[in-house]
N, C-alpha and C. Protein backbone atom coordinates (compact mmCIF):
# COMPACT_ATOMS: atom_id res chain seq x y z
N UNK A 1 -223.76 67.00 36.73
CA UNK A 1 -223.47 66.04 35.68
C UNK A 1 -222.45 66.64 34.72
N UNK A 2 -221.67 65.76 34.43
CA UNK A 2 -220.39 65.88 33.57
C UNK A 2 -221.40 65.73 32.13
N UNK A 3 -221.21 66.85 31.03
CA UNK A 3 -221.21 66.58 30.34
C UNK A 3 -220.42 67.01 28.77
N UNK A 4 -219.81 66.04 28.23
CA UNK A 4 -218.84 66.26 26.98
C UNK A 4 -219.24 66.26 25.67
N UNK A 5 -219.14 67.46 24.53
CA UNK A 5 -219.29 67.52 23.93
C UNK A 5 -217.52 66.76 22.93
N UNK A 6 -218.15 65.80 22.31
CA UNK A 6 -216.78 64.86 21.41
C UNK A 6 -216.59 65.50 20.23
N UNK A 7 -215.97 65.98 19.69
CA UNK A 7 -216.10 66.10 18.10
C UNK A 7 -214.74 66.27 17.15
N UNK A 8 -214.55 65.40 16.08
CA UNK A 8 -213.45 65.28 15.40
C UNK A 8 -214.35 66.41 14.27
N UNK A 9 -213.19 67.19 13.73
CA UNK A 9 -213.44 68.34 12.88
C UNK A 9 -211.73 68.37 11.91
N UNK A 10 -212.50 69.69 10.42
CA UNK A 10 -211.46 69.67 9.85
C UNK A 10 -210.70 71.22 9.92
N UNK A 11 -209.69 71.24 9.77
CA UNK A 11 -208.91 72.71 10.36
C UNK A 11 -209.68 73.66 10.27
N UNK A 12 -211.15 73.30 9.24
CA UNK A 12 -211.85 74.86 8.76
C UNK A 12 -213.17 74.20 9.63
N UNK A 13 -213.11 73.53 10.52
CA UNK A 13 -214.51 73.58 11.77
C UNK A 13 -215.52 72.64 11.32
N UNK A 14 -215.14 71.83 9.78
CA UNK A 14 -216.49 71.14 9.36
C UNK A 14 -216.17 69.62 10.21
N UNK A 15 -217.49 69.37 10.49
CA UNK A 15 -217.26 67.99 10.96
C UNK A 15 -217.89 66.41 9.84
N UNK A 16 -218.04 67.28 8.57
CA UNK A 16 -218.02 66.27 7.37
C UNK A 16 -218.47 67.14 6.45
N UNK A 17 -218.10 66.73 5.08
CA UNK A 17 -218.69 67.33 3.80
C UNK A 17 -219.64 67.25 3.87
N UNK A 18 -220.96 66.52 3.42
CA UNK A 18 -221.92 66.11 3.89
C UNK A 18 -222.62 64.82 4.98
N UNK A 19 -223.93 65.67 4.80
CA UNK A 19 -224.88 64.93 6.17
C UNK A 19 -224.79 62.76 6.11
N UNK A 20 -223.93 62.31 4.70
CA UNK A 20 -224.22 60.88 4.71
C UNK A 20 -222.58 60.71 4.81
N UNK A 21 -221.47 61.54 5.44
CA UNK A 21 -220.45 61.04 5.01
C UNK A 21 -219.94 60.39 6.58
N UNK A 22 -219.59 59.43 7.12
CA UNK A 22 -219.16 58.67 7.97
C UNK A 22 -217.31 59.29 8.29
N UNK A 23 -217.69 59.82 9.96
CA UNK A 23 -216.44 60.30 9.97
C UNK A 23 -215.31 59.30 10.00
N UNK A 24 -215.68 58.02 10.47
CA UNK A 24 -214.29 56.90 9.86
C UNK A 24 -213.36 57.09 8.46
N UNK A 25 -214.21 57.70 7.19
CA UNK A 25 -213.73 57.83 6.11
C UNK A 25 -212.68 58.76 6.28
N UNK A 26 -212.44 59.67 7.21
CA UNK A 26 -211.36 60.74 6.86
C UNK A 26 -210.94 61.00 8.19
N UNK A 27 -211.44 60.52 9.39
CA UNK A 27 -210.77 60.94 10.45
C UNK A 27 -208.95 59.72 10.66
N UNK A 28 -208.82 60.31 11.71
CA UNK A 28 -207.85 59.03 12.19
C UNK A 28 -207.94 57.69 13.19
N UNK A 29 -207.09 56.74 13.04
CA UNK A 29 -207.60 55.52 13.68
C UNK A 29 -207.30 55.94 15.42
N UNK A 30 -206.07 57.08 15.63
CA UNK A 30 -206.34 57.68 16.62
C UNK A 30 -207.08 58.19 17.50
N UNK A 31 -208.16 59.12 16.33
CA UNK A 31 -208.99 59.63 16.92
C UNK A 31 -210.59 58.61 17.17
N UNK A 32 -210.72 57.72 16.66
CA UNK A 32 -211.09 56.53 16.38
C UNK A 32 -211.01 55.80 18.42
N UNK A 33 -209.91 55.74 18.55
CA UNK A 33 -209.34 55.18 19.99
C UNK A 33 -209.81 56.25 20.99
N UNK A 34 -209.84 57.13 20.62
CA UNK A 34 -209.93 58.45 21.27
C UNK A 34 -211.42 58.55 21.70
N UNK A 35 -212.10 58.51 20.91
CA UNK A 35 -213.61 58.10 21.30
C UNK A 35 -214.03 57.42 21.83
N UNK A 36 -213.80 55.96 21.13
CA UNK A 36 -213.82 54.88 22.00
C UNK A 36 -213.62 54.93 23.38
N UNK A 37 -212.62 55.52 23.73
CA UNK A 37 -211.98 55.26 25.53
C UNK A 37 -212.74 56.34 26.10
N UNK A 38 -213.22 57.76 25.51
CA UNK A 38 -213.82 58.76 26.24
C UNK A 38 -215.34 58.27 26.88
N UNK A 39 -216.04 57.25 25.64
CA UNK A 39 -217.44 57.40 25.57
C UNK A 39 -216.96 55.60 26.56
N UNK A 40 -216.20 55.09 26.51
CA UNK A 40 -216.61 53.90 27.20
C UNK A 40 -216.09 54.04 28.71
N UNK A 41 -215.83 55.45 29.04
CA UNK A 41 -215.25 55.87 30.36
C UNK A 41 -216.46 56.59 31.04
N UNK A 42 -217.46 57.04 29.99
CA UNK A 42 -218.50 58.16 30.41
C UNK A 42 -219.81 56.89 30.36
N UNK A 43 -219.68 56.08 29.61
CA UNK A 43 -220.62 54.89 29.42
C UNK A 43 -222.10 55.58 28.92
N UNK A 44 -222.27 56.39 29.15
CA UNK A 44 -223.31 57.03 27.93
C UNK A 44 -223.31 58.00 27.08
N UNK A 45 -223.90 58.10 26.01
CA UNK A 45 -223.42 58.83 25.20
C UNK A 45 -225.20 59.10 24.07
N UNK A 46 -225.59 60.50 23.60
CA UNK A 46 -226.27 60.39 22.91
C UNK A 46 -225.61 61.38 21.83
N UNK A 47 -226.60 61.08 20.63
CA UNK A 47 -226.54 61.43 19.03
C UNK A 47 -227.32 61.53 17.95
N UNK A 48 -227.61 62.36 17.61
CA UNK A 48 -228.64 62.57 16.49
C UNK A 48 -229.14 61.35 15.65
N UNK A 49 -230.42 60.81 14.73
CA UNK A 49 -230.79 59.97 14.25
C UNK A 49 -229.72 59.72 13.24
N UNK A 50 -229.26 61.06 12.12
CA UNK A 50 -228.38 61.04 11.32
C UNK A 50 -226.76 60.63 11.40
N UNK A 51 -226.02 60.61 12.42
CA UNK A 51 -225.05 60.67 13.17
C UNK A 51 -225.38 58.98 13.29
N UNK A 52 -226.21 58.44 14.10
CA UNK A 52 -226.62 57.13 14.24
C UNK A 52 -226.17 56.24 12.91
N UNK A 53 -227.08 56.75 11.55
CA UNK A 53 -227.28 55.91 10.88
C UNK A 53 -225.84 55.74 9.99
N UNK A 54 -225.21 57.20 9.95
CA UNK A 54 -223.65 57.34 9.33
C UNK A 54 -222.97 56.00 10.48
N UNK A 55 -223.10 55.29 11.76
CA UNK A 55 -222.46 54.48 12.43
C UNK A 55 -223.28 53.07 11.86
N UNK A 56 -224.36 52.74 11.92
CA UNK A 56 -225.64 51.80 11.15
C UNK A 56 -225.48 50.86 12.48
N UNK A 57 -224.70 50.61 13.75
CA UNK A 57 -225.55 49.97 15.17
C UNK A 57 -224.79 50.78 16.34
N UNK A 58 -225.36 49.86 17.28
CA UNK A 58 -225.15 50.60 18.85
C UNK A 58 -223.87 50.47 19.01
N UNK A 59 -223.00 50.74 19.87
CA UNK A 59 -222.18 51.07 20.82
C UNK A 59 -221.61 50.07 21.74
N UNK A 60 -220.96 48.81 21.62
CA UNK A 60 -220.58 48.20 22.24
C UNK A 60 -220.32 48.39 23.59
N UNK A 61 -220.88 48.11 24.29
CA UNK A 61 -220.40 48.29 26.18
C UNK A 61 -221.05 49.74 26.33
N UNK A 62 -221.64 50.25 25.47
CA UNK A 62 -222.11 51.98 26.11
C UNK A 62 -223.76 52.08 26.15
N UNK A 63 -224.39 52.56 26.38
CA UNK A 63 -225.36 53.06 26.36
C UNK A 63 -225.43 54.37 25.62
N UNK A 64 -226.65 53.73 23.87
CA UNK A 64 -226.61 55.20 23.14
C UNK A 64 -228.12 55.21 23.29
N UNK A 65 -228.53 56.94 23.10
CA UNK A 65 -229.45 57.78 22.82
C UNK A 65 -229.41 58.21 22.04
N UNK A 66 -230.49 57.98 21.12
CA UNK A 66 -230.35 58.57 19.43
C UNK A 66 -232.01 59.71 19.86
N UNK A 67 -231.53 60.77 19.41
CA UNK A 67 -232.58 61.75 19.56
C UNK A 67 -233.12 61.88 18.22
N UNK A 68 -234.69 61.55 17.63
CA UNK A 68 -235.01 61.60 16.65
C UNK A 68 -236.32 61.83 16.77
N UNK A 69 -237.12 62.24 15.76
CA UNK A 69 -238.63 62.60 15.78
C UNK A 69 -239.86 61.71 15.78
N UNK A 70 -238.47 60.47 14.84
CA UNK A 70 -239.89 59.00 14.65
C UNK A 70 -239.89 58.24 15.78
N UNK A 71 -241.00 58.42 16.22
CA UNK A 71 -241.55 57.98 16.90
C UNK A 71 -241.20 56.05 16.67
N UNK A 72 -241.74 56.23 15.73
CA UNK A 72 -241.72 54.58 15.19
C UNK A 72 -240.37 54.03 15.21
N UNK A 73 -239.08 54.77 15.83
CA UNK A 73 -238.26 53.93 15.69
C UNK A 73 -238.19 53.56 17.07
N UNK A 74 -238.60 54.10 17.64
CA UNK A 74 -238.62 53.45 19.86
C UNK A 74 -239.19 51.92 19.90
N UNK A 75 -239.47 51.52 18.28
CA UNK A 75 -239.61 49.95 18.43
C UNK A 75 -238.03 49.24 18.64
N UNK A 76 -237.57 49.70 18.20
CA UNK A 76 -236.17 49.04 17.44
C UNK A 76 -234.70 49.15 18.62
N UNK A 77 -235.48 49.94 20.05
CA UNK A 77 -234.97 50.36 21.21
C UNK A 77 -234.54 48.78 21.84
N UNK A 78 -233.46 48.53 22.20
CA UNK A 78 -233.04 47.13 22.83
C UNK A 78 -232.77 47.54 24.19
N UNK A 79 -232.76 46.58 24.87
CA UNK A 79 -232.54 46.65 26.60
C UNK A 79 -230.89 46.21 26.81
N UNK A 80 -230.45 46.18 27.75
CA UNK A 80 -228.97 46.05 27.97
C UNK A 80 -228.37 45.14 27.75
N UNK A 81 -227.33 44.50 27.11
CA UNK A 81 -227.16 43.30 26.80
C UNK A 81 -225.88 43.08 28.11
N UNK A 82 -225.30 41.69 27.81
CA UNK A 82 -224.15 41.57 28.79
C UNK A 82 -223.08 41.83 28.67
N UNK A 83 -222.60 42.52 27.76
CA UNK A 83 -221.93 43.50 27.67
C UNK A 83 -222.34 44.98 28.09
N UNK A 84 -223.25 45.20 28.17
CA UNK A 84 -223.27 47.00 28.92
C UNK A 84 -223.85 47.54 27.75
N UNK A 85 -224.35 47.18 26.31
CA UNK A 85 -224.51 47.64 25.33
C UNK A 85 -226.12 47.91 25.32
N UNK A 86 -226.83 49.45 25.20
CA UNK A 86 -228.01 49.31 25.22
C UNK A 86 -228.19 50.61 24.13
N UNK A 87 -229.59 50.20 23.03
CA UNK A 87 -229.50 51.63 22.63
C UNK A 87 -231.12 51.83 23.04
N UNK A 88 -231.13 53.39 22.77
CA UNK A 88 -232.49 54.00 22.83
C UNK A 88 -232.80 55.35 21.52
N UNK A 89 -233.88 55.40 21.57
CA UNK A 89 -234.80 56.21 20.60
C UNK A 89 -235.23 56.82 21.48
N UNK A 90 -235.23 58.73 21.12
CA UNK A 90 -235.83 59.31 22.30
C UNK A 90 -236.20 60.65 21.23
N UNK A 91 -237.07 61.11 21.60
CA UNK A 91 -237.65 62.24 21.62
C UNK A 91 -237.97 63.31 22.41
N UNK A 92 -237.01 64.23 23.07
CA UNK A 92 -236.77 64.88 23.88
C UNK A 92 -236.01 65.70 23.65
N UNK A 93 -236.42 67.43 24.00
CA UNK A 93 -235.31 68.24 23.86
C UNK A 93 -233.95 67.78 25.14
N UNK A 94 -232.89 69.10 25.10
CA UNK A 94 -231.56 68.48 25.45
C UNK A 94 -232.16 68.45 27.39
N UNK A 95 -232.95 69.43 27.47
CA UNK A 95 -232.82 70.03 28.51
C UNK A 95 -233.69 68.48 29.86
N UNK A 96 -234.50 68.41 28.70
CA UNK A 96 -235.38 66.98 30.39
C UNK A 96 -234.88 65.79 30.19
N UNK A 97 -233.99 65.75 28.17
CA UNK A 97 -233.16 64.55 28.36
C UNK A 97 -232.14 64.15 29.78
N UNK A 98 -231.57 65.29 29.96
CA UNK A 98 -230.36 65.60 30.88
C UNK A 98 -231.04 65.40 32.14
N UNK A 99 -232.12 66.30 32.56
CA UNK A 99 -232.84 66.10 34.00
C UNK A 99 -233.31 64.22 33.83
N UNK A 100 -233.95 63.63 33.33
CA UNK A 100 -234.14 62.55 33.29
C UNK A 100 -232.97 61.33 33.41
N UNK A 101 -231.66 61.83 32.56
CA UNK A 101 -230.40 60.96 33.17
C UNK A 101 -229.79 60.96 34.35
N UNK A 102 -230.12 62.34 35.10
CA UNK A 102 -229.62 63.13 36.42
C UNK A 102 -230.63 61.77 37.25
N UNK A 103 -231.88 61.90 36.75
CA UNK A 103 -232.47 60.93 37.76
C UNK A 103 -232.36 59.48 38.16
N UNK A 104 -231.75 59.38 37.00
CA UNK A 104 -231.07 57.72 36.60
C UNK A 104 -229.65 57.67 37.23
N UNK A 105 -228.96 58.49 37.61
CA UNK A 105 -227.96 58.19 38.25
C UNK A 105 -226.42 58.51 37.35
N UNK A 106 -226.80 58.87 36.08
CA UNK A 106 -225.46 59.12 34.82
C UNK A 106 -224.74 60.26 35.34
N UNK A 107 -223.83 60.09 35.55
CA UNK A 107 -222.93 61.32 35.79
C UNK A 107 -222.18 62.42 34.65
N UNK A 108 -221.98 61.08 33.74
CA UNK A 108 -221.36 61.75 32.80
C UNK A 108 -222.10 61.40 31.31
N UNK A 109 -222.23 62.60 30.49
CA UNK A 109 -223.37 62.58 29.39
C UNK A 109 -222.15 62.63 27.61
N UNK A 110 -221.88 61.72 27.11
CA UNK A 110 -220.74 61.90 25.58
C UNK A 110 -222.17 62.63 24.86
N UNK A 111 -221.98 64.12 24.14
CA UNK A 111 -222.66 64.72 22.95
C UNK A 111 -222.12 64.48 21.80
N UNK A 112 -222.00 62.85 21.04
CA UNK A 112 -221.44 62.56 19.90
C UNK A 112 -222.05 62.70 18.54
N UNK A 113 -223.15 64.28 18.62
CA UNK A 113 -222.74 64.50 17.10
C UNK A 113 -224.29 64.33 16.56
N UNK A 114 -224.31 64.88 15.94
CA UNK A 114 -223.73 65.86 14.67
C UNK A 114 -224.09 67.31 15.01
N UNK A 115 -224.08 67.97 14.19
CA UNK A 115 -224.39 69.67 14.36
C UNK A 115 -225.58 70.02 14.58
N UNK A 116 -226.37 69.50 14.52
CA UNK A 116 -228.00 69.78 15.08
C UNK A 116 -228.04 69.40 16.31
N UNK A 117 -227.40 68.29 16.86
CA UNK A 117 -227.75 68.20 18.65
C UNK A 117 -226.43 69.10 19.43
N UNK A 118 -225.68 68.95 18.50
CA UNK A 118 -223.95 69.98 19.14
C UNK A 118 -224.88 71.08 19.79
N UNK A 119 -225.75 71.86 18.62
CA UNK A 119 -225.90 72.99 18.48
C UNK A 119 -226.93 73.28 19.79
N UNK A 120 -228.00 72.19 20.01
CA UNK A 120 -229.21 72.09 20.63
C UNK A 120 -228.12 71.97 21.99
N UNK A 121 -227.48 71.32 22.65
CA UNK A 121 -226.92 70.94 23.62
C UNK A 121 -226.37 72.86 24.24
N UNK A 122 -225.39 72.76 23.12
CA UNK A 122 -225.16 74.71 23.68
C UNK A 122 -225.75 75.67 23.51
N UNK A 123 -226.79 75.66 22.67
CA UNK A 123 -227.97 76.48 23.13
C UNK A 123 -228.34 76.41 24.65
N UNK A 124 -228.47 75.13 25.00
CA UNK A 124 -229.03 74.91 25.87
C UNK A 124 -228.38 75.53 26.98
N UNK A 125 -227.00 75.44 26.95
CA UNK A 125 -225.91 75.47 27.97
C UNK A 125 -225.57 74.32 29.24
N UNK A 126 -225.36 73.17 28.54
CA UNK A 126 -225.75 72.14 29.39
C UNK A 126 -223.94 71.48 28.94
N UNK A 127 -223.61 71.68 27.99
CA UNK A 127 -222.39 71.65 27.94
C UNK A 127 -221.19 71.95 28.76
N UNK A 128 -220.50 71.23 29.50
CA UNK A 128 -219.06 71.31 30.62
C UNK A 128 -218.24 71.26 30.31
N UNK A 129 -217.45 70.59 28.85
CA UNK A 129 -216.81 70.11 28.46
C UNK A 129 -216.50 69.72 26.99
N UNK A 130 -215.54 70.31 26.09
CA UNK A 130 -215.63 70.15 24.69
C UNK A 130 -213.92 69.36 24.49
N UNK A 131 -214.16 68.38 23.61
CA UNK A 131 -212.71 67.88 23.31
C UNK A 131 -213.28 67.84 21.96
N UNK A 132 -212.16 68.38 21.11
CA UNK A 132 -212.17 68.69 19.61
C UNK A 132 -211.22 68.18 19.33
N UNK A 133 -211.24 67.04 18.51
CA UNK A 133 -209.79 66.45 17.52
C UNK A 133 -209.55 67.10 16.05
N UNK A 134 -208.50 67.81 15.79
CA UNK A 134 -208.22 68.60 14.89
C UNK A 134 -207.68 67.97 14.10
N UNK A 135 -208.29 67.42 12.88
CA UNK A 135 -207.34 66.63 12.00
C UNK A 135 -206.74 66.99 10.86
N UNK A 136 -206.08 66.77 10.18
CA UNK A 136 -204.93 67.58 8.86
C UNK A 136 -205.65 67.15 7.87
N UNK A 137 -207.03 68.42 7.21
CA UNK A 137 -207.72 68.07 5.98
C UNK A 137 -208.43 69.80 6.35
N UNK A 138 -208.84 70.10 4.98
CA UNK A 138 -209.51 71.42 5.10
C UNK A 138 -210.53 70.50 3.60
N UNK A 139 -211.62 71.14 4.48
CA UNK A 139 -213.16 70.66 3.31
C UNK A 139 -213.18 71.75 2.80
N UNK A 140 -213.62 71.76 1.52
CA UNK A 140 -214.14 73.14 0.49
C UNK A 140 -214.97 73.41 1.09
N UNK A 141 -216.18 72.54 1.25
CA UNK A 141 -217.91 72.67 1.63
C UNK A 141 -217.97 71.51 3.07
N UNK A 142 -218.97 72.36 3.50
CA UNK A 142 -218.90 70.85 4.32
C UNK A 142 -220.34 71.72 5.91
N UNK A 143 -220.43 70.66 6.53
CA UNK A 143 -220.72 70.69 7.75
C UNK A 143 -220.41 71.31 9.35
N UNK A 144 -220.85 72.16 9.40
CA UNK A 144 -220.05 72.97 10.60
C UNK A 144 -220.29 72.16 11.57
N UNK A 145 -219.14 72.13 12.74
CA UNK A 145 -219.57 72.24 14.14
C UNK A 145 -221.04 72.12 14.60
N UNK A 146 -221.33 73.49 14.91
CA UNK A 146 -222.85 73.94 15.74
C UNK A 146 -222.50 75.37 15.07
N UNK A 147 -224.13 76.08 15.05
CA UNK A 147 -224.30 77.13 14.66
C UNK A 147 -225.94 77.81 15.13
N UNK A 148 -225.91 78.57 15.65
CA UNK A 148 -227.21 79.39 15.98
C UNK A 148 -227.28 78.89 17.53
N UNK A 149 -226.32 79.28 18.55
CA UNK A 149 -226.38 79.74 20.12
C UNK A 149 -225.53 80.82 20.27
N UNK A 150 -225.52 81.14 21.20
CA UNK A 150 -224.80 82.00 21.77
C UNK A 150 -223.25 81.68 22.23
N UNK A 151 -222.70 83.04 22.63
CA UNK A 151 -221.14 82.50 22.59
C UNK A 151 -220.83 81.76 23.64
N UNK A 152 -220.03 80.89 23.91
CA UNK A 152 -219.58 79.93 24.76
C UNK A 152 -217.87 80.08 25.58
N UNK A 153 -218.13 80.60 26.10
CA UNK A 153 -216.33 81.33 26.93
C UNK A 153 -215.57 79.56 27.18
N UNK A 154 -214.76 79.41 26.71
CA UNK A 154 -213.93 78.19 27.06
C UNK A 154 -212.73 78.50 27.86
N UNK A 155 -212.22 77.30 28.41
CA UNK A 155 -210.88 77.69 28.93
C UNK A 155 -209.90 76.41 28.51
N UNK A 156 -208.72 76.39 28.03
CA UNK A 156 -208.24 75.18 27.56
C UNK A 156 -207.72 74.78 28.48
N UNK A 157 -207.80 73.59 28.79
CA UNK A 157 -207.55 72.57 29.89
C UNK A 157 -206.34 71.38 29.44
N UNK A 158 -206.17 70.92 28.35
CA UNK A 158 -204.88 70.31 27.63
C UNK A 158 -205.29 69.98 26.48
N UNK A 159 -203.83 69.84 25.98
CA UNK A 159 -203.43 69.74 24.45
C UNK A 159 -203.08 68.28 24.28
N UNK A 160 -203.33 67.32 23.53
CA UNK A 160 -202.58 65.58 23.69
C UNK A 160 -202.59 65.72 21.95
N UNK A 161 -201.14 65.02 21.48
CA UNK A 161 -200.92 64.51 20.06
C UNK A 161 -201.70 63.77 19.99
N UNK A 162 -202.65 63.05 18.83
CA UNK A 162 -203.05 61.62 18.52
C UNK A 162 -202.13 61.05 17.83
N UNK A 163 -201.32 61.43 17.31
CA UNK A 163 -200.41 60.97 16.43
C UNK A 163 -199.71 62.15 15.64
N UNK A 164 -198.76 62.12 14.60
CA UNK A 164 -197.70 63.19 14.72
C UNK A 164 -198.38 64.24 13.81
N UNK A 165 -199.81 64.08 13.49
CA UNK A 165 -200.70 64.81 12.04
C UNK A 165 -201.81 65.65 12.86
N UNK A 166 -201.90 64.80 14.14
CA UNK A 166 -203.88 65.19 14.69
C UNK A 166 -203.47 65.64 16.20
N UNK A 167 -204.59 66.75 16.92
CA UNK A 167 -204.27 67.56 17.62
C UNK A 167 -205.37 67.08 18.42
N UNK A 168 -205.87 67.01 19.86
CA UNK A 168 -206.82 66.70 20.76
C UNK A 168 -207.34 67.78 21.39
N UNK A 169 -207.87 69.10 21.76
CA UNK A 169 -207.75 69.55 22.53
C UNK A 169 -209.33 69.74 23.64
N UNK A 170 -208.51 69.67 24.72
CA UNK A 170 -210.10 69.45 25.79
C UNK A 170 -210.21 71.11 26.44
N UNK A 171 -210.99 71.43 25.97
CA UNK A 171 -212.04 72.93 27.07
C UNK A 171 -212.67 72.37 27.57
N UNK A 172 -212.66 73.24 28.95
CA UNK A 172 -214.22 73.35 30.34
C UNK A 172 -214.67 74.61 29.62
N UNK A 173 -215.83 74.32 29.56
CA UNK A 173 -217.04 75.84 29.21
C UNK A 173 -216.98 76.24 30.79
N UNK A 174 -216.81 78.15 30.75
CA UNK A 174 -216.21 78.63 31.86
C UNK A 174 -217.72 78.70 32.68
């Protein structure tokens, strides 16, 4: 299983000032497109509860997994619509999430975010694939990436402009 870690970040690695700030506010409409076409090419995609609620619904045409603790929100779980659009509430570390999609047939897994599942995902080492959009802003304070795994050997695989300000770049974890 293909799986991609997505993440728009600022030159200094944060992927928002804080935990309520919605990366639409400061990313680009590029990188915006950029997502869009990755996660509706991979057609599933999961993301932290927090990450979720900074978006406030599902995923048009994709199938999301919001990994969260309440239980009580697996009410609020919808089935597929006719468009391809389904979300879910799950409670599961990264590792039987992944064996459980393997069994479903997903080939390819979008890790869209935030720094608590980034982090859980490469701990894990379940990660194949990182595309980082580098955008022209440096945060004082802010939100890292992932933090607390081990090191991760990349190899850069290509570089794409989003536009003449923002940088794309895709690693295979070696």
């Amino acid at each position: 299983m293909n799986i991609w870690l997505i993440a728009a970040m600022s030159v200094n690695g944060k992927i928002a000032q804080d935990r309520d700030q919605n990366s639409l506010d400061w990313t680009s409409k590029e990188d915006t497109a950029f997502f869009v076409q990755k996660t509706k090419e991979a057609k599933t995609v999961v993301m932290g509860q927090k990450t979720f609620e900074t978006i406030g619904r599902p995923l048009k045409g994709r199938r999301l997994i919001v990994l969260t603790p309440e239980e009580t929100l697996k009410e609020k779980n919808m089935d597929e619509d006719e468009n391809g659009t389904r979300l879910e509430f799950v409670n599961a570390p990264p590792t039987e999430l992944v064996n459980r999609l393997k069994s479903e047939g997903v080939e390819t897994l979008v890790i869209g975010g935030g720094s608590f599942v980034y982090s859980s995902f490469l701990r894990e080492r379940l990660v194949t694939d990182v595309f980082l959009t580098i955008e022209p802003i440096i945060f004082g304070s802010g939100i890292p990436l992932a933090e607390m795994f081990g090191d991760v050997e990349l190899e850069l695989v290509e570089t794409t402009m989003l536009n003449t300000q923002t940088i794309c770049l895709h690693y295979r974890v070696k």
